[in-house]
Protein backbone atom coordinates (compact mmCIF):
# COMPACT_ATOMS: atom_id res chain seq x y z
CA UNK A 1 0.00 0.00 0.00
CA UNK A 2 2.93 2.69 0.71
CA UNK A 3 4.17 1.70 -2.59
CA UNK A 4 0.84 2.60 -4.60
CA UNK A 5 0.67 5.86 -2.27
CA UNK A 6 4.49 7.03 -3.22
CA UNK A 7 4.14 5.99 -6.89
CA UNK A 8 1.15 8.40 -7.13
CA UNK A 9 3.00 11.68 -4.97
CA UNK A 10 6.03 11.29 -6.78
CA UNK A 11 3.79 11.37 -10.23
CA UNK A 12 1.96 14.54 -8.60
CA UNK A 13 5.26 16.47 -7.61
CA UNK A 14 6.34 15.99 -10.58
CA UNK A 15 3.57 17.89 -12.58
CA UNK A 16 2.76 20.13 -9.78
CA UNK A 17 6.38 21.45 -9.89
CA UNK A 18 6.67 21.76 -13.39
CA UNK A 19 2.94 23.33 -13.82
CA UNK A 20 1.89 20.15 -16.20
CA UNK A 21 -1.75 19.98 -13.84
CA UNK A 22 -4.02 21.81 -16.32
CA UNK A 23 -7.31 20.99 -18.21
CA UNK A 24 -5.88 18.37 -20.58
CA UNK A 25 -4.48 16.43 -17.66
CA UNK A 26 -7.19 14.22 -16.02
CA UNK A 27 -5.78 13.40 -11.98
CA UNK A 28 -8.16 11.14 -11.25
CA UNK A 29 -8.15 9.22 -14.47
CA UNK A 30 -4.36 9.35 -14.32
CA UNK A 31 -4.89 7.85 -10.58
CA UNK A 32 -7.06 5.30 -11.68
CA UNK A 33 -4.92 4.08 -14.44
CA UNK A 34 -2.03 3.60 -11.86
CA UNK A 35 -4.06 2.07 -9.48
CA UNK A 36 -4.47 -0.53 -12.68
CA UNK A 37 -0.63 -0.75 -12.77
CA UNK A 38 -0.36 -1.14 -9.13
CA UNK A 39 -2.96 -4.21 -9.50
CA UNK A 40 -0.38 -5.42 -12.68
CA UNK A 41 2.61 -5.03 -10.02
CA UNK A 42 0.87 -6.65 -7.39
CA UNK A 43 2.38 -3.53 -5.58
CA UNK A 44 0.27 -4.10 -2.27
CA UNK A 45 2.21 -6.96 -1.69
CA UNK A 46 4.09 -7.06 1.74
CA UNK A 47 7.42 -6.90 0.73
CA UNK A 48 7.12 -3.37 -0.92
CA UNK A 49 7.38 -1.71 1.99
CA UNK A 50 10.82 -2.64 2.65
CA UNK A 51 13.32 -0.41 2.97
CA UNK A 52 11.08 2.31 2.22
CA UNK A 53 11.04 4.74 -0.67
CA UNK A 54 13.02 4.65 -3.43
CA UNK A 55 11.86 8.02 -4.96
CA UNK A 56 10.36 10.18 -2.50
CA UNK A 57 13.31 10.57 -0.07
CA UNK A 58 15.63 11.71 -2.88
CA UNK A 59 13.50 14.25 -3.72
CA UNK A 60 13.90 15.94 -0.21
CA UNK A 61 17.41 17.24 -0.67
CA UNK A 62 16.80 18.77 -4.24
CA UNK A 63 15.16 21.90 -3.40
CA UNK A 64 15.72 24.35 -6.41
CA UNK A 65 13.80 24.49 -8.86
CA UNK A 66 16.62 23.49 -11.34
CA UNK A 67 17.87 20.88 -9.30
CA UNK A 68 14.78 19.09 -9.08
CA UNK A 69 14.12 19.11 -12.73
CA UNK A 70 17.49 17.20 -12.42
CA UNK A 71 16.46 14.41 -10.78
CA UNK A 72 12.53 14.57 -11.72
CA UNK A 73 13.82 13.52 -15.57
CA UNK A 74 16.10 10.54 -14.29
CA UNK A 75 13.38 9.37 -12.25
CA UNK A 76 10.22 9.92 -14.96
CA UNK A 77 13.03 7.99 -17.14
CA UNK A 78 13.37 5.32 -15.15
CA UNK A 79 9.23 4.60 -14.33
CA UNK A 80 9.50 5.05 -18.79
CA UNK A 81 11.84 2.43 -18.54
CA UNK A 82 9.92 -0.07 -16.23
CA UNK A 83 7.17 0.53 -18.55
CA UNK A 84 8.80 -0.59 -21.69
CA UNK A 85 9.03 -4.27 -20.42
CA UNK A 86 5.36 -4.21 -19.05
CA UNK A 87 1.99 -5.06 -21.67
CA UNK A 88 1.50 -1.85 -23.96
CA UNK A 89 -1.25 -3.36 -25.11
CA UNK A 90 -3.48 -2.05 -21.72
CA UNK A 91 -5.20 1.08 -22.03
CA UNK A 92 -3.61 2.15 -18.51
CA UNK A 93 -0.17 1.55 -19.64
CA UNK A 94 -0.41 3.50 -22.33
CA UNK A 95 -1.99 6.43 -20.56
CA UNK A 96 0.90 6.63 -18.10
CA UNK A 97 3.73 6.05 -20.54
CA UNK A 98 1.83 8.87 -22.48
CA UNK A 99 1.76 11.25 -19.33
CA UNK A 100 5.48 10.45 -18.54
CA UNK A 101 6.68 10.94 -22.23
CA UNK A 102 5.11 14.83 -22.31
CA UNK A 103 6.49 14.72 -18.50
CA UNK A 104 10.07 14.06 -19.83
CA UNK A 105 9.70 16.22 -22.81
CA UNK A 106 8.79 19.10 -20.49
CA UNK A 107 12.29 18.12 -19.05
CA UNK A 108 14.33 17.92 -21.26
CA UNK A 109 17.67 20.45 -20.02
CA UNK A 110 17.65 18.19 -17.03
CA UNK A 111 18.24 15.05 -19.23
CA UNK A 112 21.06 16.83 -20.46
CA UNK A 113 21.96 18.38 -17.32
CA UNK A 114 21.96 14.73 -16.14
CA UNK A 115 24.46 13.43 -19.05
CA UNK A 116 26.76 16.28 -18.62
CA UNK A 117 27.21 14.79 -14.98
CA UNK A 118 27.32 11.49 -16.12
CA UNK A 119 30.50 12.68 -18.70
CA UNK A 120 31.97 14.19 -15.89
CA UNK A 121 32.50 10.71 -13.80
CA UNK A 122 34.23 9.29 -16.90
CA UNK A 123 36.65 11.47 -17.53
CA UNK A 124 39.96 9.68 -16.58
CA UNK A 125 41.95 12.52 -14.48
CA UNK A 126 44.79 10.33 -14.73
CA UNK A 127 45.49 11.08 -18.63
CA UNK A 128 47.82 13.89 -18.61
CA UNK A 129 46.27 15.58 -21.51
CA UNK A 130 42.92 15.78 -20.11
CA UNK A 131 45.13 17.28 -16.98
CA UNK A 132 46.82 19.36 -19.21
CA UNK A 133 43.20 20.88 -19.86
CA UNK A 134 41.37 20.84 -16.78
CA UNK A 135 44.40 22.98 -15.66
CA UNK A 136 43.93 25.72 -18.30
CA UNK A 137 40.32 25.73 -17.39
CA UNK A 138 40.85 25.98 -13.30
CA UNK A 139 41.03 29.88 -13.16
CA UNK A 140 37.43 30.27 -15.47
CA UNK A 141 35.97 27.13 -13.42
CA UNK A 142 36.99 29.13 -9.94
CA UNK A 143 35.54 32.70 -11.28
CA UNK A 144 32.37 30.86 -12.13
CA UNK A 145 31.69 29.55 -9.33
CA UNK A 146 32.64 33.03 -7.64
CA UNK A 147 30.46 34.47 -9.40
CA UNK A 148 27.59 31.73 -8.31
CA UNK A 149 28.36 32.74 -4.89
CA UNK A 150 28.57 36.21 -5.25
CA UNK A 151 25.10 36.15 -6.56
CA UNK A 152 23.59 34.17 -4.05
CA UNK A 153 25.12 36.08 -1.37
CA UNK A 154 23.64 39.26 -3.32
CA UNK A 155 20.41 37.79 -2.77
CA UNK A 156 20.42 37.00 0.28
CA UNK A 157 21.77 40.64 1.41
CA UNK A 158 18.88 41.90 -0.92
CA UNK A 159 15.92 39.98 1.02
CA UNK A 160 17.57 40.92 4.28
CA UNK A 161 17.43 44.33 3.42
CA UNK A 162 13.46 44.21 2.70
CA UNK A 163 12.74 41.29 5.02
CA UNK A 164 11.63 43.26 8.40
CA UNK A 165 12.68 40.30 10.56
């Protein structure tokens, strides 16, 4: 049962965050179509609650608006994927797949966001070319992120100034 109830949050946050909830999106058809799934999955069973969840606590740390686009396209591509091996040939399948396809779409910088980090981790620091590089690129990398922080500090300064705490 906690299972079924995360499935369906993590599908709401999703298009509440991203402002896909309007007129041609139907919540309670969309609901009862996963409930359909969750009947396909056998999801009530006991041993889904194990562990806990595998979506909804990740989703706590990524606060931004940004970030969580991040991580709401890995994890819409991941339910995509899980759907591709179930039976597209039910209505409900369909429906969802369809919902998380324009989902994705919506998405899409943090799919790329997502393989930029992914290009990151395989970058072999050991080569001394790619060194070679990463050292010419140090000073713009550091003013970047000075700049990030600079900004954010700005901010801050800014609300504190018409914040009346």
């Amino acid at each position: 049962m906690a299972f079924q109830t995360y499935s369906f949050f993590v599908l709401f946050v999703i298009m509440i965050s991203f402002g896909c909830v309007e007129n041609r999106l139907n919540l309670l058809q969309l609901q009862n179509d996963i409930d359909k799934l969750k009947a396909d999955f056998n999801s009530s069973h006991s041993d889904v609650a194990d562990g806990g969840p595998i979506f909804t606590d990740r989703l706590s740390s990524w606060t931004e608006r940004n970030e969580k686009r991040i991580i709401l396209s890995q994890i819409i591509s991941m339910y995509l994927k899980m759907l591709e091996n179930t039976d597209r040939s039910k209505a409900h399948v369909r429906n969802i797949a369809e919902e998380l396809h324009t989902l994705k779409d919506s998405l899409s910088d943090g799919s790329k966001k997502i393989e930029d980090l992914k290009d990151l981790t395989k970058l072999q620091m050991s080569d001394l070319k790619v060194q070679r590089k990463a050292v010419n690129e140090l000073f713009s990398v550091l003013q970047k992120l000075g700049d990030t922080s600079s900004s954010h500090k700005r901010k801050r300064s800014q609300f504190q100034r018409l914040c009346k705490c």
